[in-house]
C-alpha atoms as a PDB file:
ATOM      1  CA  UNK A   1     149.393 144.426 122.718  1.00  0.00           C
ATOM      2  CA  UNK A   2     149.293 147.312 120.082  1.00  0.00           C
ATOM      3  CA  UNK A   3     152.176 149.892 119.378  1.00  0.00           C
ATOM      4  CA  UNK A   4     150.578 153.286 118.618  1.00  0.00           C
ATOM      5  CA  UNK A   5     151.396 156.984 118.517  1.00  0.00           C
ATOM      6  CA  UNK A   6     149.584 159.885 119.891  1.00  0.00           C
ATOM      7  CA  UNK A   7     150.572 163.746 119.103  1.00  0.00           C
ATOM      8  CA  UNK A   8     150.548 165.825 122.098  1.00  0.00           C
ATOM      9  CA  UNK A   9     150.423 169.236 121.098  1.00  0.00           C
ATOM     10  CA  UNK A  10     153.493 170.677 119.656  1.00  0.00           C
ATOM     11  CA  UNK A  11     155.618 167.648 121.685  1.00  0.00           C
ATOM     12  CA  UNK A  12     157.255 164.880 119.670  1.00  0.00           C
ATOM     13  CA  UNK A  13     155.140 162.120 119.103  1.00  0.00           C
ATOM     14  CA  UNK A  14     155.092 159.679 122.065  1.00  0.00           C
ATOM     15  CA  UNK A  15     154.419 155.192 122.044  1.00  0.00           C
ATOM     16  CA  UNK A  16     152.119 153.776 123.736  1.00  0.00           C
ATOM     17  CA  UNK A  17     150.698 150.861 124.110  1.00  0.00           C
ATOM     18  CA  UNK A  18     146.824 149.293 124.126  1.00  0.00           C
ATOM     19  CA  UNK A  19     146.574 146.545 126.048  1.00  0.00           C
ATOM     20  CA  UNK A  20     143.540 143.610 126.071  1.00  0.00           C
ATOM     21  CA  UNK A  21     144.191 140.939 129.083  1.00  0.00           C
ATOM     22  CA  UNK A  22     142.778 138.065 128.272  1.00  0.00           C
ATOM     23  CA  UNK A  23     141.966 135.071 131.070  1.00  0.00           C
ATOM     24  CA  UNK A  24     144.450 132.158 130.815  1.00  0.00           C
ATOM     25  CA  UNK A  25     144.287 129.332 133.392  1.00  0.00           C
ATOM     26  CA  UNK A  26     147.316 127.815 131.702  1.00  0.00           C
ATOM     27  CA  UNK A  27     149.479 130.887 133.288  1.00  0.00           C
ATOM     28  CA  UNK A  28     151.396 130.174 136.014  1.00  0.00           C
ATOM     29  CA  UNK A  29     151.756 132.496 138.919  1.00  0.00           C
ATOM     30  CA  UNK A  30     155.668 134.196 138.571  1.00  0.00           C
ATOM     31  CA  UNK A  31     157.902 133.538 141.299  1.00  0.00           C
ATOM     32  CA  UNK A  32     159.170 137.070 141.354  1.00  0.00           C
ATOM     33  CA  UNK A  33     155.269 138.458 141.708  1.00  0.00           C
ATOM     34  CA  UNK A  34     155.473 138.692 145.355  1.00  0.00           C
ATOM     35  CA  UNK A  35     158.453 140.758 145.670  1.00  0.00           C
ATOM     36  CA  UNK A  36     156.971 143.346 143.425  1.00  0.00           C
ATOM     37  CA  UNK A  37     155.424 145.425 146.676  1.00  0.00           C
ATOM     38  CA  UNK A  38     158.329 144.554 148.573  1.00  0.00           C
ATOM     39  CA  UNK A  39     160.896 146.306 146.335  1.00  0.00           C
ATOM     40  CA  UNK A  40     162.160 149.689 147.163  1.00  0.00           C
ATOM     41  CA  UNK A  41     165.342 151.603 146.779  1.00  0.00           C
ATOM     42  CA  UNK A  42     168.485 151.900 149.490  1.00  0.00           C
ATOM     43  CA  UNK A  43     170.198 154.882 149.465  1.00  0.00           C
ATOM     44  CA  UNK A  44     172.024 154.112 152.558  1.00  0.00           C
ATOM     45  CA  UNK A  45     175.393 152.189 152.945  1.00  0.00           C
ATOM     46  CA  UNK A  46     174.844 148.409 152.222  1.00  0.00           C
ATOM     47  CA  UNK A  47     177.350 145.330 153.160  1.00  0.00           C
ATOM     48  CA  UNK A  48     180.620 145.554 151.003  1.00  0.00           C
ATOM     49  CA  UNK A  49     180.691 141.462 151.597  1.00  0.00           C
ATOM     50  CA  UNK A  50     181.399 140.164 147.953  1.00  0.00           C
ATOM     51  CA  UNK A  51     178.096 138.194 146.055  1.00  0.00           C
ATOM     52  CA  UNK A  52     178.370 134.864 146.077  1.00  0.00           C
ATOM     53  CA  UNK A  53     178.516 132.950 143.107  1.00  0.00           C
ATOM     54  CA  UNK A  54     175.187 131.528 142.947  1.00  0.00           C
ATOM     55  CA  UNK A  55     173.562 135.251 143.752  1.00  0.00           C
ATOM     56  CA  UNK A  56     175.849 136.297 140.210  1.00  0.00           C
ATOM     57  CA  UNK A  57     174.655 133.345 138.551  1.00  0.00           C
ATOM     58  CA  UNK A  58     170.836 134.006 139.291  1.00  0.00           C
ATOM     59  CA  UNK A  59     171.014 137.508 138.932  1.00  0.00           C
ATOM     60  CA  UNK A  60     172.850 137.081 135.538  1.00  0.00           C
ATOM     61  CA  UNK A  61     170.063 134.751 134.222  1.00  0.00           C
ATOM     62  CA  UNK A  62     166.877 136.951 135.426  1.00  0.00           C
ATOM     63  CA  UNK A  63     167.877 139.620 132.407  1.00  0.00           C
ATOM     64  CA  UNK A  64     167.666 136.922 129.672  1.00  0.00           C
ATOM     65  CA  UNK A  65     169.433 135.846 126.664  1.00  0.00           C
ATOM     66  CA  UNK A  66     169.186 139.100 125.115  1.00  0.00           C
ATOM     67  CA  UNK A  67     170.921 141.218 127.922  1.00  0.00           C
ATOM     68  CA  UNK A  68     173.982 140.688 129.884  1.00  0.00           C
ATOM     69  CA  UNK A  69     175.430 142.288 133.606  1.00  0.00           C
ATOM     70  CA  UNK A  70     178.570 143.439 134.092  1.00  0.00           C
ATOM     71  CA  UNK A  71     179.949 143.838 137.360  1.00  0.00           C
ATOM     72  CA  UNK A  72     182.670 146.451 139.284  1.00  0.00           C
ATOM     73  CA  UNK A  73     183.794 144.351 142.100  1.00  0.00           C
ATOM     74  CA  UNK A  74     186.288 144.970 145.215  1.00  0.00           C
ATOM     75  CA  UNK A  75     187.583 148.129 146.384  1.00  0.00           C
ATOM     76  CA  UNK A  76     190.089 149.362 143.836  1.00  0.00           C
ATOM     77  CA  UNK A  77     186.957 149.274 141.736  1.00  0.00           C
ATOM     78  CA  UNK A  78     184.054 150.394 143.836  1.00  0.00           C
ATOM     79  CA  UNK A  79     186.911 153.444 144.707  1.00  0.00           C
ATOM     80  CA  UNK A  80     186.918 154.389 141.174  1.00  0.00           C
ATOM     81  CA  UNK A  81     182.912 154.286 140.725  1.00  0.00           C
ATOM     82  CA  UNK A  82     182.435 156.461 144.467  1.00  0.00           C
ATOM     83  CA  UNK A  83     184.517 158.983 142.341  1.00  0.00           C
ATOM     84  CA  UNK A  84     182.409 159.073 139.228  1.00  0.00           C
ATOM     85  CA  UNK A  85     179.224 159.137 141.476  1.00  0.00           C
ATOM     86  CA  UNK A  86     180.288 161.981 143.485  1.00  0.00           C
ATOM     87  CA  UNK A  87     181.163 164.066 140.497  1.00  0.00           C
ATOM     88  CA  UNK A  88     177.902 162.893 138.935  1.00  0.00           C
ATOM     89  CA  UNK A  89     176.458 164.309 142.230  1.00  0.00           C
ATOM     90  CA  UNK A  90     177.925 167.663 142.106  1.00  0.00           C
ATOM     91  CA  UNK A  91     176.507 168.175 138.457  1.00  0.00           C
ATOM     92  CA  UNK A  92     173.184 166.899 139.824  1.00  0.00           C
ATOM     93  CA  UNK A  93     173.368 169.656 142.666  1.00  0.00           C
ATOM     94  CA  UNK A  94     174.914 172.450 140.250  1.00  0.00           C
ATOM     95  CA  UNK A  95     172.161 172.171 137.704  1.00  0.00           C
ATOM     96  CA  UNK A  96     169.365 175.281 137.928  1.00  0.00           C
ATOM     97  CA  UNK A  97     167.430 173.315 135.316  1.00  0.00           C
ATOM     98  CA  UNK A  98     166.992 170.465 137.858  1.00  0.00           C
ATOM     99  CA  UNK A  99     166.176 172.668 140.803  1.00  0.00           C
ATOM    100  CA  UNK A 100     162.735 172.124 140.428  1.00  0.00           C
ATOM    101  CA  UNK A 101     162.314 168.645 139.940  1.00  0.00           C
ATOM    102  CA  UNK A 102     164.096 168.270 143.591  1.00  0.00           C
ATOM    103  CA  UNK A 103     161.955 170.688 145.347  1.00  0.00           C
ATOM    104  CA  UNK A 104     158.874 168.609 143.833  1.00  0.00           C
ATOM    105  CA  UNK A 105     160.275 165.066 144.349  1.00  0.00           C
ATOM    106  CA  UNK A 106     160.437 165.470 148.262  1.00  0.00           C
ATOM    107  CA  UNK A 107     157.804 164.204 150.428  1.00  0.00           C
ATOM    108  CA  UNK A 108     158.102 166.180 153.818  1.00  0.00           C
ATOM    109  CA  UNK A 109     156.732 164.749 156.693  1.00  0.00           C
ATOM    110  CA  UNK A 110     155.720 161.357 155.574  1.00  0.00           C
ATOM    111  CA  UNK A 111     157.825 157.998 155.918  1.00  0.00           C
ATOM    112  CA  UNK A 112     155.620 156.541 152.937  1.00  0.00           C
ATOM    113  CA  UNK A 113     154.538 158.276 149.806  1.00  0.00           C
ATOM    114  CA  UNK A 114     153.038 157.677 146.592  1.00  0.00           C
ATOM    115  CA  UNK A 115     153.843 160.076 143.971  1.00  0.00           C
ATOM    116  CA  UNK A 116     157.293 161.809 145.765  1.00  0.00           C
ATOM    117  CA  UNK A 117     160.795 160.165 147.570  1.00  0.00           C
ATOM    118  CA  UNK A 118     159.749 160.614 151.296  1.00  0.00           C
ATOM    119  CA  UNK A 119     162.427 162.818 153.199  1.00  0.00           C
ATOM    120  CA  UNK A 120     163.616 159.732 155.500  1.00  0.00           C
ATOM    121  CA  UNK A 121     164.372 158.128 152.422  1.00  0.00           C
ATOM    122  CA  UNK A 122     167.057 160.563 150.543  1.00  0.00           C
ATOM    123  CA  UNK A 123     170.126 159.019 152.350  1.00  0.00           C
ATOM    124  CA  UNK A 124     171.172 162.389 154.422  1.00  0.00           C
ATOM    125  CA  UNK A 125     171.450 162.762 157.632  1.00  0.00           C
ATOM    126  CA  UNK A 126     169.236 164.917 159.956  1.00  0.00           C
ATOM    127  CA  UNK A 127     171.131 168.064 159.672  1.00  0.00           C
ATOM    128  CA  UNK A 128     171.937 168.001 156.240  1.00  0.00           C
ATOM    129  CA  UNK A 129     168.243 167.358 156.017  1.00  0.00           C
ATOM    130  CA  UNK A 130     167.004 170.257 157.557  1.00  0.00           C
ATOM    131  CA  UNK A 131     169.629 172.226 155.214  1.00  0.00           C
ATOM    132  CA  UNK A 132     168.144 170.865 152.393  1.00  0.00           C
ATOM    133  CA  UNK A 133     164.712 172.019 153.606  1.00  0.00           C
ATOM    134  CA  UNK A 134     166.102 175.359 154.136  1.00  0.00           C
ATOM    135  CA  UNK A 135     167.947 175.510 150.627  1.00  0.00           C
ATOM    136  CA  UNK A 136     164.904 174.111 148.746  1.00  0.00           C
ATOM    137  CA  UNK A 137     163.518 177.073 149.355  1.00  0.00           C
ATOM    138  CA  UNK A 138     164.480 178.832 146.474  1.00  0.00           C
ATOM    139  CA  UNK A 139     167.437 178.660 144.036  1.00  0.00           C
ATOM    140  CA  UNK A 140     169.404 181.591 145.066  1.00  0.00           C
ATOM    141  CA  UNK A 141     170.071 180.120 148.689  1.00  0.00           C
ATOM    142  CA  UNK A 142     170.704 176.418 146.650  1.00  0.00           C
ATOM    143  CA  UNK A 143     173.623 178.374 144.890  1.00  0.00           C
ATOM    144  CA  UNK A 144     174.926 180.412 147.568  1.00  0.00           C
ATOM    145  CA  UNK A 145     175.121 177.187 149.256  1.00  0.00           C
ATOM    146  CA  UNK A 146     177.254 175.639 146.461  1.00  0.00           C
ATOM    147  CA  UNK A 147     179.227 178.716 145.661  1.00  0.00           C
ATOM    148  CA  UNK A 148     180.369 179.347 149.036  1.00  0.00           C
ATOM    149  CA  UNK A 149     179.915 177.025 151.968  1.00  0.00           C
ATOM    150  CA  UNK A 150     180.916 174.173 149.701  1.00  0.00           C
ATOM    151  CA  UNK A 151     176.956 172.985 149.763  1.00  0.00           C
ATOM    152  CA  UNK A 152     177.620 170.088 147.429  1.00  0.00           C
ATOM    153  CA  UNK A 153     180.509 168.611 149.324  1.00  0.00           C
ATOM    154  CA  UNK A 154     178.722 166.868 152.756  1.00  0.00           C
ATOM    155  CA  UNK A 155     176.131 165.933 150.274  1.00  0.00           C
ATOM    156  CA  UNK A 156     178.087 164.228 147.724  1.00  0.00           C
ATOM    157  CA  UNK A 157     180.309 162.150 150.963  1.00  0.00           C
ATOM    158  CA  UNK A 158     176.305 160.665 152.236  1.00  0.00           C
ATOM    159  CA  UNK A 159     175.048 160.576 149.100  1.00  0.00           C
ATOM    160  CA  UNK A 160     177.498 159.331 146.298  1.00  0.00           C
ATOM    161  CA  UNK A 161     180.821 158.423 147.889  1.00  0.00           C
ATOM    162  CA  UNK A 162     179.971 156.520 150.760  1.00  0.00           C
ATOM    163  CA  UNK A 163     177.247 154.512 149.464  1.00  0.00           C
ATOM    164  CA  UNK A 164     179.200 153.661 145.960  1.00  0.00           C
ATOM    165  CA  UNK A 165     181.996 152.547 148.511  1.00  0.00           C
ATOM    166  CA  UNK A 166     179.425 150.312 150.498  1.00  0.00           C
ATOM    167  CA  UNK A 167     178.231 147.741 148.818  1.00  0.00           C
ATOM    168  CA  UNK A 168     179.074 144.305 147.246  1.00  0.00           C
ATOM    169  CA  UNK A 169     179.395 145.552 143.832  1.00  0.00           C
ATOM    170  CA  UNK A 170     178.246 147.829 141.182  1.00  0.00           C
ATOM    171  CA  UNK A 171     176.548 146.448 137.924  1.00  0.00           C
ATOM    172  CA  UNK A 172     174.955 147.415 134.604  1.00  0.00           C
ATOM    173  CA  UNK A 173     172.777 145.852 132.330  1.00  0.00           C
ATOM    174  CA  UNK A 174     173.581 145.866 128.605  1.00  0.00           C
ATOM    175  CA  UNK A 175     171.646 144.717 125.044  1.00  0.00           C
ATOM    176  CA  UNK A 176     173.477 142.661 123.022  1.00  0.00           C
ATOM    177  CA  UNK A 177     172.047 144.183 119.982  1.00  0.00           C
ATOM    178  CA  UNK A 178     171.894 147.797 119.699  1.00  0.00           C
ATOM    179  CA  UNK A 179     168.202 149.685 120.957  1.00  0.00           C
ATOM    180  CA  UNK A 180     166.460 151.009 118.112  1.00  0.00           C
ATOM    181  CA  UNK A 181     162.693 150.837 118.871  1.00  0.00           C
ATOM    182  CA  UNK A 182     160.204 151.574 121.502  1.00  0.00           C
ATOM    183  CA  UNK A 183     159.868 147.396 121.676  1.00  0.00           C
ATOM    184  CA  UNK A 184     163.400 147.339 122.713  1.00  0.00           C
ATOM    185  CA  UNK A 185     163.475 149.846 125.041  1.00  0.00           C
ATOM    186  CA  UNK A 186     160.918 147.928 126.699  1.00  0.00           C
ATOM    187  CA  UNK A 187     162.580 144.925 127.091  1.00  0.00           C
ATOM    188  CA  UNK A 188     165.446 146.642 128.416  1.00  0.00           C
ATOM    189  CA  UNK A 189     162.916 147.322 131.451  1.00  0.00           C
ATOM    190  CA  UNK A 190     161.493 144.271 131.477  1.00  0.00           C
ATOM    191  CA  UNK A 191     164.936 142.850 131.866  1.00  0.00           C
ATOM    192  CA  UNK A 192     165.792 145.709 134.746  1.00  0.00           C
ATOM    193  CA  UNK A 193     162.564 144.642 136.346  1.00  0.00           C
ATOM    194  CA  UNK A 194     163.324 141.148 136.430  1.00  0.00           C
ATOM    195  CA  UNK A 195     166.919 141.969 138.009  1.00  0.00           C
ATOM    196  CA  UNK A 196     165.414 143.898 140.266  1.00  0.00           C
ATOM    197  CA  UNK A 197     163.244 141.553 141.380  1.00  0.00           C
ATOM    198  CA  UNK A 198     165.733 139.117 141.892  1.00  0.00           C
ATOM    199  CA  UNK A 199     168.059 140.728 143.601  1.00  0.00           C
ATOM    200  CA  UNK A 200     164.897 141.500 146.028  1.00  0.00           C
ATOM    201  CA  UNK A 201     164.052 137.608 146.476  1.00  0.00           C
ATOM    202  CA  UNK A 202     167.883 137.266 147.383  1.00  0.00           C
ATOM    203  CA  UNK A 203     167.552 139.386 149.834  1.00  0.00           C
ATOM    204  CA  UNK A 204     169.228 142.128 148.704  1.00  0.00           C
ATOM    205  CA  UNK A 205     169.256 145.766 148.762  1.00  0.00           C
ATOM    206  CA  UNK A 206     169.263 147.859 145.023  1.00  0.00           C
ATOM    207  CA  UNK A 207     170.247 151.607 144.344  1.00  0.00           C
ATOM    208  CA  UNK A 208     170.062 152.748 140.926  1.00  0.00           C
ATOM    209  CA  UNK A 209     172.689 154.719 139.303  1.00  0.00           C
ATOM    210  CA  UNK A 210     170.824 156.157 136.159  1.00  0.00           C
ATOM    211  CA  UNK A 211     171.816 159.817 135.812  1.00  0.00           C
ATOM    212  CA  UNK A 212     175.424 159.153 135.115  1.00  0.00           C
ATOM    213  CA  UNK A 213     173.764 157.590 132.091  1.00  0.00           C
ATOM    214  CA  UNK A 214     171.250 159.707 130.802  1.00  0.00           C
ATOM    215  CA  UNK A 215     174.189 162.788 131.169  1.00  0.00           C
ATOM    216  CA  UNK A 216     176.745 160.642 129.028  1.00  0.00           C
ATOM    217  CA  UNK A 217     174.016 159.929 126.534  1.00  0.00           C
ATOM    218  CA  UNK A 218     173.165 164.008 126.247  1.00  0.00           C
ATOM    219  CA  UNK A 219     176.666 164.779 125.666  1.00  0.00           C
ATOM    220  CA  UNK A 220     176.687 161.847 122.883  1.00  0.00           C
ATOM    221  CA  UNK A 221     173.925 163.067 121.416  1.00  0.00           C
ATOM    222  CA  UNK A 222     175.006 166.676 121.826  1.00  0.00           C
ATOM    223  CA  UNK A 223     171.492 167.884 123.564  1.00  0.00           C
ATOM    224  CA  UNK A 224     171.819 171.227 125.293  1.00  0.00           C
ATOM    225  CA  UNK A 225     170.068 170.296 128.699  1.00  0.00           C
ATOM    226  CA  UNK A 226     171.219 173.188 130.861  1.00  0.00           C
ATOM    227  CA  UNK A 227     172.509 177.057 130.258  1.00  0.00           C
ATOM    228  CA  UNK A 228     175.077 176.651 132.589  1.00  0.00           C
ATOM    229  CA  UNK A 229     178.744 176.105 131.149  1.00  0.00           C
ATOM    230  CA  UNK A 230     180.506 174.903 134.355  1.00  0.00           C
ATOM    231  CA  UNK A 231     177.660 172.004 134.586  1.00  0.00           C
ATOM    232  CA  UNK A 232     178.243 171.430 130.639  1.00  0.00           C
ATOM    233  CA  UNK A 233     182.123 170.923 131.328  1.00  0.00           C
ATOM    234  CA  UNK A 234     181.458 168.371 134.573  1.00  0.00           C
ATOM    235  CA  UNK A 235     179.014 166.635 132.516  1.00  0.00           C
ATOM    236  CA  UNK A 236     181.794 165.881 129.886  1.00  0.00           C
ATOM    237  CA  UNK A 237     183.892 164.541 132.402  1.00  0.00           C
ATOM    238  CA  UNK A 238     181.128 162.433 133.542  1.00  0.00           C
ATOM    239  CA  UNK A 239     180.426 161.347 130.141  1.00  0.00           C
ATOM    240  CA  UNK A 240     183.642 160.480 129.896  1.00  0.00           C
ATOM    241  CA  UNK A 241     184.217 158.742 132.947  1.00  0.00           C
ATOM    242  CA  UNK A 242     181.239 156.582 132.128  1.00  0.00           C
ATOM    243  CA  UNK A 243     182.429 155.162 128.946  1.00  0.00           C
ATOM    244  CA  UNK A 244     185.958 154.140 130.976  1.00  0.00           C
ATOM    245  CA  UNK A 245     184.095 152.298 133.232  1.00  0.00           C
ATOM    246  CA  UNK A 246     181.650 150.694 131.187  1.00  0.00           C
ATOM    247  CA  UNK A 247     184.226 149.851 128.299  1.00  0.00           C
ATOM    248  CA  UNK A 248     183.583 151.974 125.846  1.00  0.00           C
ATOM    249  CA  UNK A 249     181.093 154.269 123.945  1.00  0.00           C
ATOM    250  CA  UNK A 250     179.200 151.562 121.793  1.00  0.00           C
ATOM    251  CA  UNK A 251     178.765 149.466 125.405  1.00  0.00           C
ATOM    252  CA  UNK A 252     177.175 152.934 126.682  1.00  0.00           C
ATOM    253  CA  UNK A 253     174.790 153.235 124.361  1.00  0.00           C
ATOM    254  CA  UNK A 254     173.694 149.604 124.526  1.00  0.00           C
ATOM    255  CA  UNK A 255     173.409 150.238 128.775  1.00  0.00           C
ATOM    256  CA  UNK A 256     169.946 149.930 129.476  1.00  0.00           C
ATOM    257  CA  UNK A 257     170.597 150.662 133.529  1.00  0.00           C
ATOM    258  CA  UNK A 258     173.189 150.203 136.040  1.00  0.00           C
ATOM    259  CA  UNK A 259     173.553 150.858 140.151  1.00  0.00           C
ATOM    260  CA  UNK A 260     174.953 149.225 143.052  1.00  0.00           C
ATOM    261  CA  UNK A 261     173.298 146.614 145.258  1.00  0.00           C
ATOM    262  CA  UNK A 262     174.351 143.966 148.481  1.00  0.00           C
ATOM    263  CA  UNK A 263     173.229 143.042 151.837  1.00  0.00           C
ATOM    264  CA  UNK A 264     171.532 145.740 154.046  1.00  0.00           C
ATOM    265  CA  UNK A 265     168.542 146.280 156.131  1.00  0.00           C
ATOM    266  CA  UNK A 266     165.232 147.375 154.357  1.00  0.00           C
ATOM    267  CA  UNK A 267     164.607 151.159 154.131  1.00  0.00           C
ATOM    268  CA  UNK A 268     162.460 152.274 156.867  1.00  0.00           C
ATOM    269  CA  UNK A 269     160.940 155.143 154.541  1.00  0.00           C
ATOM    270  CA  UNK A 270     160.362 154.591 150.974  1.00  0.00           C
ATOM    271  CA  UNK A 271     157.718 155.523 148.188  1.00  0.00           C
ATOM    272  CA  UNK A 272     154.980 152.732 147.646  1.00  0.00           C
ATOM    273  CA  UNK A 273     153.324 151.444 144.376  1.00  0.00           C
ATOM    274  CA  UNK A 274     150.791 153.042 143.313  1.00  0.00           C
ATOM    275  CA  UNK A 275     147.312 151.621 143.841  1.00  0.00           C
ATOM    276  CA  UNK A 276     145.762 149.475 140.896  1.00  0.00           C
ATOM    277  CA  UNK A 277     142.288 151.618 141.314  1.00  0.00           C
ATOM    278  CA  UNK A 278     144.648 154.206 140.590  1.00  0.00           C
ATOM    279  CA  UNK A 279     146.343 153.270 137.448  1.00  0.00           C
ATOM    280  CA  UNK A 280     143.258 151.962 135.958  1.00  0.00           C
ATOM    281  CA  UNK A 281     141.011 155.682 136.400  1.00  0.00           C
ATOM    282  CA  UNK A 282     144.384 157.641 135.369  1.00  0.00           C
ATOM    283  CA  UNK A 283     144.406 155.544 131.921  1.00  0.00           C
ATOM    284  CA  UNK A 284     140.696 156.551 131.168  1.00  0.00           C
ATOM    285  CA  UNK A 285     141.288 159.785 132.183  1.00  0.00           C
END
């Protein structure tokens, strides 16, 4: 595998990689491989039953000696996380810069899809979903929404509060070195993908948690992501309620991903993988 750069127009430069499989019969199939389709995201409430020890231990060991998982257990803690989430959610729905990546990301109609989250699959329930329909619309009826009918408020309870108090426990995955290099942030996902994985042959459910990350890591960088001030002052807060509960700025930056997971039932709608005849056209494209 070969680390290269390409220059896309005026954009920074970007990694990629160039890749040459070679045929092995010494490789041995992966016991994760088949839980690869299988794995989808649960938005919905999950079991608040505690992991068992041996689910810790294996989940724990699937990132590697070069990662580690913390976890927020119990309710004092999963209390104080629902509250970060559902502040993390109202900057999510306040943004106008992200207004257009929700309209795009819904699939309407469909319990499966591809390239989009299918509708089903959000979390809310059917009124709030037809709402959101209605609001996606355009922006002005989004922020009418927020400024006066308290639009963020039902959403944030079904989307942030009540899931981040339903579930076993909330984790994140941390380097124990600091990221530097494209390399590294790949094995950051390989190690997410391996958790992931796990947690799915355990039989249990996964929800990531990712924004509260990427909005710290803009305000520690000091990127100017959105023109709105309010957002810019909740996404502070969020920044700063994300280094409390993850112990610290230097153990932010060294978070490679984090969520909640636990028992539940399998999504009924979800987005699918995409196809390998797919993939392969795209990258000749």
């Amino acid at each position: 595998m070969v680390e290269r750069s390409l220059e896309a127009g005026s954009n920074k430069a970007r990694a990629v990689f160039d890749v040459t499989l070679v045929p092995d019969a010494s490789v041995a199939k992966d016991v994760l491989i088949d839980h690869i389709e299988t794995r989808a995201t649960q938005r919905r409430r999950l079991s608040p039953a505690a992991l068992s020890q041996a689910e810790k231990t294996a989940l724990e060991a699937s990132v590697g000696s070069d990662f580690h998982v913390s976890w927020l257990e119990g309710w004092a803690e999963r209390i104080r996380q629902a509250r970060m989430l559902s502040l993390n959610g109202r900057l999510r729905l306040i943004l106008p810069e992200a207004f257009e990546t929700h309209r795009n990301a819904i699939h309407w109609g469909s319990d499966r899809s591809e390239d989009r989250i299918p509708a089903q699959a959000i979390g809310l329930d059917p009124f709030l979903l037809r709402t959101t329909r209605w609001a996606l619309r355009s922006w002005a009826r989004v922020d009418f929404l927020n400024r006066y009918l308290a639009g963020t408020w039902l959403a944030r309870v079904e989307l942030d509060v009540l899931p981040g108090l339903f579930c076993a426990a909330h984790f994140s995955i941390h380097s124990r070195s600091p990221l530097k290099t494209t390399t590294d942030y790949v094995a950051g996902g390989r190690a997410t993908q391996r958790f992931w994985l796990t947690a799915q042959s355990l039989g249990l459910r996964l929800q990531p948690a990712v924004s509260p990350l990427v909005f710290a890591r803009y305000i520690a960088e000091g990127t100017q992501f959105t023109v709105s001030s309010s957002a810019q002052r909740v996404a502070r807060n969020v920044a700063s309620r994300v280094g409390t509960r993850l112990g610290g700025e230097a153990r932010r930056a060294a978070t490679v991903f984090a969520g909640r997971l636990g028992k539940g039932m399998e999504p009924t709608a979800r987005s699918v993988r995409r196809s390998v005849d797919f993939l392969c056209r795209s990258s000749n494209e």
